[in-house]
PDB file of N, CA and C in Angstrom:
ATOM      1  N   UNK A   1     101.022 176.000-187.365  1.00  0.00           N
ATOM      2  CA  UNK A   1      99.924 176.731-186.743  1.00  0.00           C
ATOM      3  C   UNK A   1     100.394 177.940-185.945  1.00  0.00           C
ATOM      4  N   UNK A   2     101.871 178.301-185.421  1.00  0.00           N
ATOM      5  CA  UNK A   2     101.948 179.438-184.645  1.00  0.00           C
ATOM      6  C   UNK A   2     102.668 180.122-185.376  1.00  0.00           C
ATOM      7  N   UNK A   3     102.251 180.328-186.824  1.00  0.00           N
ATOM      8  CA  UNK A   3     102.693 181.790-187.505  1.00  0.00           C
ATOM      9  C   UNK A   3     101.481 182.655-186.930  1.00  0.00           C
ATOM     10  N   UNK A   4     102.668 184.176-186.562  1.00  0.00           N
ATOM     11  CA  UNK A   4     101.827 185.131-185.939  1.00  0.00           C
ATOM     12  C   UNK A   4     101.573 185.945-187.179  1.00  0.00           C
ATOM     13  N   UNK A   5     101.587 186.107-187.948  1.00  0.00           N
ATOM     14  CA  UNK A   5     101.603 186.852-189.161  1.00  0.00           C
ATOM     15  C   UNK A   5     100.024 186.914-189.609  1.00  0.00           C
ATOM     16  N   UNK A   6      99.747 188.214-189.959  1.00  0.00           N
ATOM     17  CA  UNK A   6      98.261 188.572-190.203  1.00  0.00           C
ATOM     18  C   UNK A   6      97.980 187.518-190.735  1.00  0.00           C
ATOM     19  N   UNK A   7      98.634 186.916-192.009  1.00  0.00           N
ATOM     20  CA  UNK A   7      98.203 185.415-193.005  1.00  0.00           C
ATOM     21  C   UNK A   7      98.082 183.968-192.307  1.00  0.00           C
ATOM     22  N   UNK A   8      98.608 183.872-190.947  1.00  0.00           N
ATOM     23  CA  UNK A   8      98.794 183.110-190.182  1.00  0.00           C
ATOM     24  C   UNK A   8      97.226 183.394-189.054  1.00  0.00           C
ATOM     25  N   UNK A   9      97.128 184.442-189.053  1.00  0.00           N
ATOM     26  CA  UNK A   9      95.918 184.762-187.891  1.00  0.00           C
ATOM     27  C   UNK A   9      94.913 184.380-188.766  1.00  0.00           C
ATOM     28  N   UNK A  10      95.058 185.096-190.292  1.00  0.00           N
ATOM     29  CA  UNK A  10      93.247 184.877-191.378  1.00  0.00           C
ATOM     30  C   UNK A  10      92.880 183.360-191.499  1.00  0.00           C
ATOM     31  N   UNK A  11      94.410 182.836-190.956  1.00  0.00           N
ATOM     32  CA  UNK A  11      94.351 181.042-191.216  1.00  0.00           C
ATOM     33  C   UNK A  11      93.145 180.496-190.743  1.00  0.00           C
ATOM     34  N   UNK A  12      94.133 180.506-189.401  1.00  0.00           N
ATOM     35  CA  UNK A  12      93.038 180.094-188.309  1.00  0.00           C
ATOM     36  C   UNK A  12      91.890 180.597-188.290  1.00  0.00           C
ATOM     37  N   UNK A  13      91.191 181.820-188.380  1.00  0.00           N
ATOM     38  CA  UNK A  13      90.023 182.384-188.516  1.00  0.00           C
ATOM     39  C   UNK A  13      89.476 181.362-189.167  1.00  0.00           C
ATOM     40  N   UNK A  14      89.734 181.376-190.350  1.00  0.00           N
ATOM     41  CA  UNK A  14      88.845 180.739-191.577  1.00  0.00           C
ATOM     42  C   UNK A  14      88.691 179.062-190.693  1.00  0.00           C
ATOM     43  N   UNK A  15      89.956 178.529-190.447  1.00  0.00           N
ATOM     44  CA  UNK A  15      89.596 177.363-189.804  1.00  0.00           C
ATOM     45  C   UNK A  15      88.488 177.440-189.095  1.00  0.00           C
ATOM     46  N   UNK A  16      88.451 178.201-187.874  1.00  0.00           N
ATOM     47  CA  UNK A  16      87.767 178.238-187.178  1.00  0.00           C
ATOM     48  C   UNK A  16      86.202 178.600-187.721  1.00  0.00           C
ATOM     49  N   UNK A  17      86.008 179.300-188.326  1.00  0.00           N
ATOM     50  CA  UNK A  17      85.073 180.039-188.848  1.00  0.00           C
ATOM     51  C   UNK A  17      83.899 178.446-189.723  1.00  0.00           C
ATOM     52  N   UNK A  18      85.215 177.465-190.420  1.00  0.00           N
ATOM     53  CA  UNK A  18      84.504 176.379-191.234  1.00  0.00           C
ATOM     54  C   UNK A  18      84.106 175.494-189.468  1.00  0.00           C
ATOM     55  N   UNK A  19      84.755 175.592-188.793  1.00  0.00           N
ATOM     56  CA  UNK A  19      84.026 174.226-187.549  1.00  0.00           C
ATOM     57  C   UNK A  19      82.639 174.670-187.450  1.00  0.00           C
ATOM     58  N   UNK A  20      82.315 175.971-187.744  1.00  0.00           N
ATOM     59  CA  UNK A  20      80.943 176.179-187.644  1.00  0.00           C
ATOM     60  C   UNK A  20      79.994 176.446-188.565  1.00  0.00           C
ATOM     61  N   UNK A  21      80.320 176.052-189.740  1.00  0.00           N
ATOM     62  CA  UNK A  21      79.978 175.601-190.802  1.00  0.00           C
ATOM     63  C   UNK A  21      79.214 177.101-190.735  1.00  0.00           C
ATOM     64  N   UNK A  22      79.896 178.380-190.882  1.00  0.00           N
ATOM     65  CA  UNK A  22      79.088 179.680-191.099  1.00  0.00           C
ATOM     66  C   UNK A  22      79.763 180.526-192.165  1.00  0.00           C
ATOM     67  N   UNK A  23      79.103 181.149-193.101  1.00  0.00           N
ATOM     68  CA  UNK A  23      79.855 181.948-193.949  1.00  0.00           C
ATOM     69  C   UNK A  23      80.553 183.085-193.402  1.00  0.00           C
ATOM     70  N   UNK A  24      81.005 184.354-193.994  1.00  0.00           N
ATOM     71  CA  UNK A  24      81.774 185.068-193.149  1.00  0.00           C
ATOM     72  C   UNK A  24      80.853 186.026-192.237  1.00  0.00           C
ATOM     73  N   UNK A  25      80.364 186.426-193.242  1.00  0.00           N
ATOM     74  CA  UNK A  25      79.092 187.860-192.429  1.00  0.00           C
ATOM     75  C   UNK A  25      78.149 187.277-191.545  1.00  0.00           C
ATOM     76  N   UNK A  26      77.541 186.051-191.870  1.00  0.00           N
ATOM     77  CA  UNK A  26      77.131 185.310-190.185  1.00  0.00           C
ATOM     78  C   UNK A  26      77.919 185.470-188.946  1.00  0.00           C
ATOM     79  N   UNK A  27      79.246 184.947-189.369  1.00  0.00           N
ATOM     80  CA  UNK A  27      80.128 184.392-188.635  1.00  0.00           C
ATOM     81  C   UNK A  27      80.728 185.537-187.531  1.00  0.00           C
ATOM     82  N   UNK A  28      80.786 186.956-188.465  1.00  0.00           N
ATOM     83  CA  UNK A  28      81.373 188.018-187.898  1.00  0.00           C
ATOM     84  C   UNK A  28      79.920 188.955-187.089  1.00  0.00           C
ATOM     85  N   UNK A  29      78.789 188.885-187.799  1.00  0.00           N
ATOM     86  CA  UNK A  29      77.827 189.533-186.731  1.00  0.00           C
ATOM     87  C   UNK A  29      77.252 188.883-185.836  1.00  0.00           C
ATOM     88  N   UNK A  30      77.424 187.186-185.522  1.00  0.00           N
ATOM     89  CA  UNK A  30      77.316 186.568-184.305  1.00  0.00           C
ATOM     90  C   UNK A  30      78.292 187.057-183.356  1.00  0.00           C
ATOM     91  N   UNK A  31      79.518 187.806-183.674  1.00  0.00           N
ATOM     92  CA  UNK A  31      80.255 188.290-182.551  1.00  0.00           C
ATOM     93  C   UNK A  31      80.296 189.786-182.585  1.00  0.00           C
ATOM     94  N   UNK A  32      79.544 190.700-183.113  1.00  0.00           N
ATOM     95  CA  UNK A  32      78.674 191.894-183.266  1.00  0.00           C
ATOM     96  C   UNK A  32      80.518 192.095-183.873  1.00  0.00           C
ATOM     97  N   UNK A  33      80.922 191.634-184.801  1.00  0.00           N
ATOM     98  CA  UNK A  33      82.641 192.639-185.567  1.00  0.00           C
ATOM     99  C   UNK A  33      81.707 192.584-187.301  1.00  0.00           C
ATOM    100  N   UNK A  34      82.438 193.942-187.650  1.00  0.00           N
ATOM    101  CA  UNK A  34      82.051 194.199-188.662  1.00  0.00           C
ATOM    102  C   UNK A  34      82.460 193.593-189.806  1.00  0.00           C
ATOM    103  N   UNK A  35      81.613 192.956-190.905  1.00  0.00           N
ATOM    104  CA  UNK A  35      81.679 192.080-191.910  1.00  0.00           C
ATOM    105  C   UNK A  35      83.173 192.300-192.480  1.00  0.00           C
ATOM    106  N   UNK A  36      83.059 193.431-193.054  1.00  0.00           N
ATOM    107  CA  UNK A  36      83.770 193.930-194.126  1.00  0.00           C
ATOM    108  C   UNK A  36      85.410 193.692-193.709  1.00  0.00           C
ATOM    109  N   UNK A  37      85.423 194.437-192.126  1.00  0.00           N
ATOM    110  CA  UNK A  37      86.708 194.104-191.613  1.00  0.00           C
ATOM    111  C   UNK A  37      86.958 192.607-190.982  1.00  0.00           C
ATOM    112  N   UNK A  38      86.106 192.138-191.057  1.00  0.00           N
ATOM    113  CA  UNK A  38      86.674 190.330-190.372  1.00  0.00           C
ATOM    114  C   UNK A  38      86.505 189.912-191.634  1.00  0.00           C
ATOM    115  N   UNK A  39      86.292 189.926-193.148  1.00  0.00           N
ATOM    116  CA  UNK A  39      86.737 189.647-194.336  1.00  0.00           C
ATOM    117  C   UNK A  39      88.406 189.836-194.546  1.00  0.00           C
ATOM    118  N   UNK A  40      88.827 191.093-194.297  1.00  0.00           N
ATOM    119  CA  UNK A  40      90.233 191.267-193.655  1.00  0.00           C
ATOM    120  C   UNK A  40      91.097 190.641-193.248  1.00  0.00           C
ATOM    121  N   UNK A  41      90.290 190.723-192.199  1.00  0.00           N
ATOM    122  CA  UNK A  41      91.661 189.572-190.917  1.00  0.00           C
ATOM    123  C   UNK A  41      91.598 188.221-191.675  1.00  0.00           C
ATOM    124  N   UNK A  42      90.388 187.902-192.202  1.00  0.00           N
ATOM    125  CA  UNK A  42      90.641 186.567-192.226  1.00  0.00           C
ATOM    126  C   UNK A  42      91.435 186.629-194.165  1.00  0.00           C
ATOM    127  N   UNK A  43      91.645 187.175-194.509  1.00  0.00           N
ATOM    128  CA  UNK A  43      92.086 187.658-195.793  1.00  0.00           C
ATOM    129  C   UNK A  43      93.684 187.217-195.925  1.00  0.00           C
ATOM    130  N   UNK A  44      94.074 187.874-194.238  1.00  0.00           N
ATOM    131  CA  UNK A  44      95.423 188.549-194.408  1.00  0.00           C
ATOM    132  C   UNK A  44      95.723 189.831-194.267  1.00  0.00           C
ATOM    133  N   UNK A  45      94.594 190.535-194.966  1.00  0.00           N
ATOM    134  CA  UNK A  45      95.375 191.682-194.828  1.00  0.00           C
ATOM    135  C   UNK A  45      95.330 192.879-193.911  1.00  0.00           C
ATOM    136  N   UNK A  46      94.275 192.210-192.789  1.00  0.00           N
ATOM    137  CA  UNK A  46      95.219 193.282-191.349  1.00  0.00           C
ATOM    138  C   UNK A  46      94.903 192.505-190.353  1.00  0.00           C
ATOM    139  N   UNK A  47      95.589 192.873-189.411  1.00  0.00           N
ATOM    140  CA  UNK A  47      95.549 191.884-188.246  1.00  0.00           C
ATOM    141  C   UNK A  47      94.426 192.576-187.049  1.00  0.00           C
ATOM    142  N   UNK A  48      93.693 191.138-186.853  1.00  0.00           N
ATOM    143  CA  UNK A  48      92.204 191.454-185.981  1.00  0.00           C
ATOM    144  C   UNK A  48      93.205 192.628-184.605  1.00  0.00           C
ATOM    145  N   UNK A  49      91.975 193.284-184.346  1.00  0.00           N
ATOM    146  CA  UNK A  49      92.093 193.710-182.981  1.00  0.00           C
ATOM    147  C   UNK A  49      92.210 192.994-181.888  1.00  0.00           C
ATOM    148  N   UNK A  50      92.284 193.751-180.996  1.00  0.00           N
ATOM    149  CA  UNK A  50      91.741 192.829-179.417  1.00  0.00           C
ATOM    150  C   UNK A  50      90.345 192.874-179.382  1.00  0.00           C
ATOM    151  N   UNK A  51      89.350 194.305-179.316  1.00  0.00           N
ATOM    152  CA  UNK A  51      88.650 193.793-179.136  1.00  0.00           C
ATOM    153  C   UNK A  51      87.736 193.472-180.331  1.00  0.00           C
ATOM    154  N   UNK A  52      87.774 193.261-181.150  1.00  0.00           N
ATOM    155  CA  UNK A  52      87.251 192.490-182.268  1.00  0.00           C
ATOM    156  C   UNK A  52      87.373 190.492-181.871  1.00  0.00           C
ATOM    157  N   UNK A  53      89.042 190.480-181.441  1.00  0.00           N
ATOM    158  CA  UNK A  53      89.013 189.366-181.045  1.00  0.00           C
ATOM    159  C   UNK A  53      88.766 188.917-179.875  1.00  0.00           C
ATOM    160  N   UNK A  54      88.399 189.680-179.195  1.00  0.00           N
ATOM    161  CA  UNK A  54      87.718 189.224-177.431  1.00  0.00           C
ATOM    162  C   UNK A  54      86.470 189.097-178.183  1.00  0.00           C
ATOM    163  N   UNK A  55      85.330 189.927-178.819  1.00  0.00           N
ATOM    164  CA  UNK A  55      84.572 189.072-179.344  1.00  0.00           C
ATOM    165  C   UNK A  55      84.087 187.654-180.091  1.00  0.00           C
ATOM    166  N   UNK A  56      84.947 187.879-180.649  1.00  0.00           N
ATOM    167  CA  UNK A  56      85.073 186.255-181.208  1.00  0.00           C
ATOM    168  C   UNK A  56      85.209 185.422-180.392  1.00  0.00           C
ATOM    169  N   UNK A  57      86.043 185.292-179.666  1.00  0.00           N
ATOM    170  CA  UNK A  57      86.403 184.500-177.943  1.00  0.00           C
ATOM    171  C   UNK A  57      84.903 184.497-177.431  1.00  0.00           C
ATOM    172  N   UNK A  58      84.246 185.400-176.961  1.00  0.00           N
ATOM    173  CA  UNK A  58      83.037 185.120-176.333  1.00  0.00           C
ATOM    174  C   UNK A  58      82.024 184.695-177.128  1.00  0.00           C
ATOM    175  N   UNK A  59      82.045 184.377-178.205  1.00  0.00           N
ATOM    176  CA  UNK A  59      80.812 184.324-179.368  1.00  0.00           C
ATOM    177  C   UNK A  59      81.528 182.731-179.528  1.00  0.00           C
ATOM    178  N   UNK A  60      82.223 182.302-179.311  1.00  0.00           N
ATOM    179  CA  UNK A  60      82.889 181.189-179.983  1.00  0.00           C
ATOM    180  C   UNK A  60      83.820 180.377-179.018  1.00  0.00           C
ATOM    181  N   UNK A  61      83.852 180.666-177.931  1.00  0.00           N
ATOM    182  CA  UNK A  61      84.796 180.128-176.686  1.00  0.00           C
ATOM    183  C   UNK A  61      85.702 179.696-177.511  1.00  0.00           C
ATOM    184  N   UNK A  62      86.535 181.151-178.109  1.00  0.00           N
ATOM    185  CA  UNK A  62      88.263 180.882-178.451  1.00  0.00           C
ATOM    186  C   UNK A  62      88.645 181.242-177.170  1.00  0.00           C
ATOM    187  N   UNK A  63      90.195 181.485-177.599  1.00  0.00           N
ATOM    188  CA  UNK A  63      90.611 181.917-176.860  1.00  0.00           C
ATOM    189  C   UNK A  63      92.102 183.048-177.446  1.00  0.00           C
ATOM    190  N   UNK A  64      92.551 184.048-177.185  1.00  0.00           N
ATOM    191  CA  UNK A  64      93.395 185.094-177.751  1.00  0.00           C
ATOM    192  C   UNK A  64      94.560 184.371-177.983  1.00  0.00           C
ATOM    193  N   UNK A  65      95.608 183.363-177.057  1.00  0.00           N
ATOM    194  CA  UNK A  65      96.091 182.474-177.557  1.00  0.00           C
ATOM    195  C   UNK A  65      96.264 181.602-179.110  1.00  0.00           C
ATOM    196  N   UNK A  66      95.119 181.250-179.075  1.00  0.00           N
ATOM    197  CA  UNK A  66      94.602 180.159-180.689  1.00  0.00           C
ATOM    198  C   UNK A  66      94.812 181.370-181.773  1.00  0.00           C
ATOM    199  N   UNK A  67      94.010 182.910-181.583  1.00  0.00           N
ATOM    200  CA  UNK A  67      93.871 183.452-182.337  1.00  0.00           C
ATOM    201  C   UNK A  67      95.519 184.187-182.717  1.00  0.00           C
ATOM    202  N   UNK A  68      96.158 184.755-181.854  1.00  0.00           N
ATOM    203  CA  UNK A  68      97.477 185.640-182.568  1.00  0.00           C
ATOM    204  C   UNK A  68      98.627 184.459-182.198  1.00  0.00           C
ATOM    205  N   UNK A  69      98.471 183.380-181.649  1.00  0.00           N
ATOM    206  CA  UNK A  69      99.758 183.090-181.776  1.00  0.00           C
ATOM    207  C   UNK A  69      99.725 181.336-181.878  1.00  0.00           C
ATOM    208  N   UNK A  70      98.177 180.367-182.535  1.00  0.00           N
ATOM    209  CA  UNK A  70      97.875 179.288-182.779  1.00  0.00           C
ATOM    210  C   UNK A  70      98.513 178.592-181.315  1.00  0.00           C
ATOM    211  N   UNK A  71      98.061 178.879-180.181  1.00  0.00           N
ATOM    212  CA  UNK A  71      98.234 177.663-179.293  1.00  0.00           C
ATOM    213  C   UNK A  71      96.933 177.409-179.110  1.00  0.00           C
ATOM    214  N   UNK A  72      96.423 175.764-179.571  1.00  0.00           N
ATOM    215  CA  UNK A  72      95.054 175.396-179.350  1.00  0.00           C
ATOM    216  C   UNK A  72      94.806 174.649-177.695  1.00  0.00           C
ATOM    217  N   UNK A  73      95.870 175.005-176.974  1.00  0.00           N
ATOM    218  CA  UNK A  73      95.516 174.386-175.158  1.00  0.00           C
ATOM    219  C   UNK A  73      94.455 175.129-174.962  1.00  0.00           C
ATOM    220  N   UNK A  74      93.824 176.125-175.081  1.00  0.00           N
ATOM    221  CA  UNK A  74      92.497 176.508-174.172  1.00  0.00           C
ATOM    222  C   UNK A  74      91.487 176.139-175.121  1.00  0.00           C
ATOM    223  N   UNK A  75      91.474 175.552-176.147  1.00  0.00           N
ATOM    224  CA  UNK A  75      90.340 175.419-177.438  1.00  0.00           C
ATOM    225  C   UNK A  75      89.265 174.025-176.643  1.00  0.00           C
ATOM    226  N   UNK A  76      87.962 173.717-176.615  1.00  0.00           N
ATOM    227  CA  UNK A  76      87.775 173.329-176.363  1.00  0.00           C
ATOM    228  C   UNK A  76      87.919 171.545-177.139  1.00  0.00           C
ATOM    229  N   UNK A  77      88.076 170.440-177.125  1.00  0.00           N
ATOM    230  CA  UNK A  77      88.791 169.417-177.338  1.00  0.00           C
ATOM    231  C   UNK A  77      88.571 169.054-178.913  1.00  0.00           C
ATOM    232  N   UNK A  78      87.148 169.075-178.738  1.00  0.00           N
ATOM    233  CA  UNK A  78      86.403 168.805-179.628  1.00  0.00           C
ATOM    234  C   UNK A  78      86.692 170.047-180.672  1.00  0.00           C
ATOM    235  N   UNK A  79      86.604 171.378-180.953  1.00  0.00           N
ATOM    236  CA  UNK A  79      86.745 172.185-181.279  1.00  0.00           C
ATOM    237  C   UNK A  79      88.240 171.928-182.112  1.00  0.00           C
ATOM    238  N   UNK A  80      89.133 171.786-181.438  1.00  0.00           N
ATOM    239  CA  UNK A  80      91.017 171.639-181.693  1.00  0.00           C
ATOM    240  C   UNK A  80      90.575 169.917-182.707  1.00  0.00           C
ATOM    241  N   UNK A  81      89.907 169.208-182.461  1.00  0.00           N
ATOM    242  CA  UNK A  81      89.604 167.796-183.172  1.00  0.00           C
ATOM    243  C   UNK A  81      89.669 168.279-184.651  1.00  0.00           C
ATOM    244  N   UNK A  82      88.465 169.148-184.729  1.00  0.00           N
ATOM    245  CA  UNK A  82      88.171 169.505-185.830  1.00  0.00           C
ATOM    246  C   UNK A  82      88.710 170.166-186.929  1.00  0.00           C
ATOM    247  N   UNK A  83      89.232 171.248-186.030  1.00  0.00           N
ATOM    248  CA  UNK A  83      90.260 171.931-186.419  1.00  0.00           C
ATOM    249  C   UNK A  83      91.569 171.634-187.455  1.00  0.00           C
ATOM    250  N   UNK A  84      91.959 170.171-186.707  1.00  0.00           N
ATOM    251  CA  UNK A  84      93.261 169.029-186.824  1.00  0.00           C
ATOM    252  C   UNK A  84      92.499 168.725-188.228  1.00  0.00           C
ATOM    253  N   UNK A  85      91.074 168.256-188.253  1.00  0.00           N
ATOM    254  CA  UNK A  85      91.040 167.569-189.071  1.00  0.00           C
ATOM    255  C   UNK A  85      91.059 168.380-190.681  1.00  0.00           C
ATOM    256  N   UNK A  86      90.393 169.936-190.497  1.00  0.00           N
ATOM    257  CA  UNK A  86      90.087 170.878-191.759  1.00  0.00           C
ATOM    258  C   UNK A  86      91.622 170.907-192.028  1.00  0.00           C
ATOM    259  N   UNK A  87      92.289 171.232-191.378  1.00  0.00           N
ATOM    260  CA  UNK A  87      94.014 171.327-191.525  1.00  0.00           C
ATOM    261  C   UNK A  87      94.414 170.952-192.290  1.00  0.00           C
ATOM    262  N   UNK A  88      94.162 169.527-191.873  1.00  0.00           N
ATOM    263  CA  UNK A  88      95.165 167.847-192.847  1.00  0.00           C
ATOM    264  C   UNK A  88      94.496 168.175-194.255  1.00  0.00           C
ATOM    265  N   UNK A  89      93.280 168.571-194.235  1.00  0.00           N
ATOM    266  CA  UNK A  89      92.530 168.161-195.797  1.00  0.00           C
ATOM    267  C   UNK A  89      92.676 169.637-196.437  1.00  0.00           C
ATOM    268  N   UNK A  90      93.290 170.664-196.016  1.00  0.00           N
ATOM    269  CA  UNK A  90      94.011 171.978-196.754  1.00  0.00           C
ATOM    270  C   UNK A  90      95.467 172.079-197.352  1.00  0.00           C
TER     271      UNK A  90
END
């Protein structure tokens, strides 16, 4: 989980993105970031911003941690549960 590597960040996105059972373009204009480019990040092939990802953080109580460098300590418990569990079954 703490590859920092754009392919390592689209990881987690997507993880994160399935706990809320939302497709991508939901997922990215609930945190007002643009479709096309959070298709991207979560792709691989560029690495989110800050503030693209401070949005997500407030739309989603991540935290910048989880997102560029997979430490799930600020994730909320339940959230990191789930997480564990999409993981194992990928």
């Amino acid at each position: 989980m703490h590859d920092r590597t754009a392919t390592g960040i689209g990881y987690r996105l997507q993880l994160t993105r399935r706990v809320w059972g939302a497709q991508q373009q939901a997922f990215a204009e609930r945190a007002a970031v643009n479709a096309s480019a959070y298709n991207q990040y979560e792709r691989g092939k560029r690495i989110i911003s800050v503030q693209h990802a401070h949005r997500l953080c407030d739309a989603y109580d991540l935290t910048l941690d989880w997102i560029y460098r997979g430490d799930p300590a600020g994730l909320r418990h339940q959230t990191w549960e789930i997480i564990k569990g999409l993981d194992a079954h990928t």
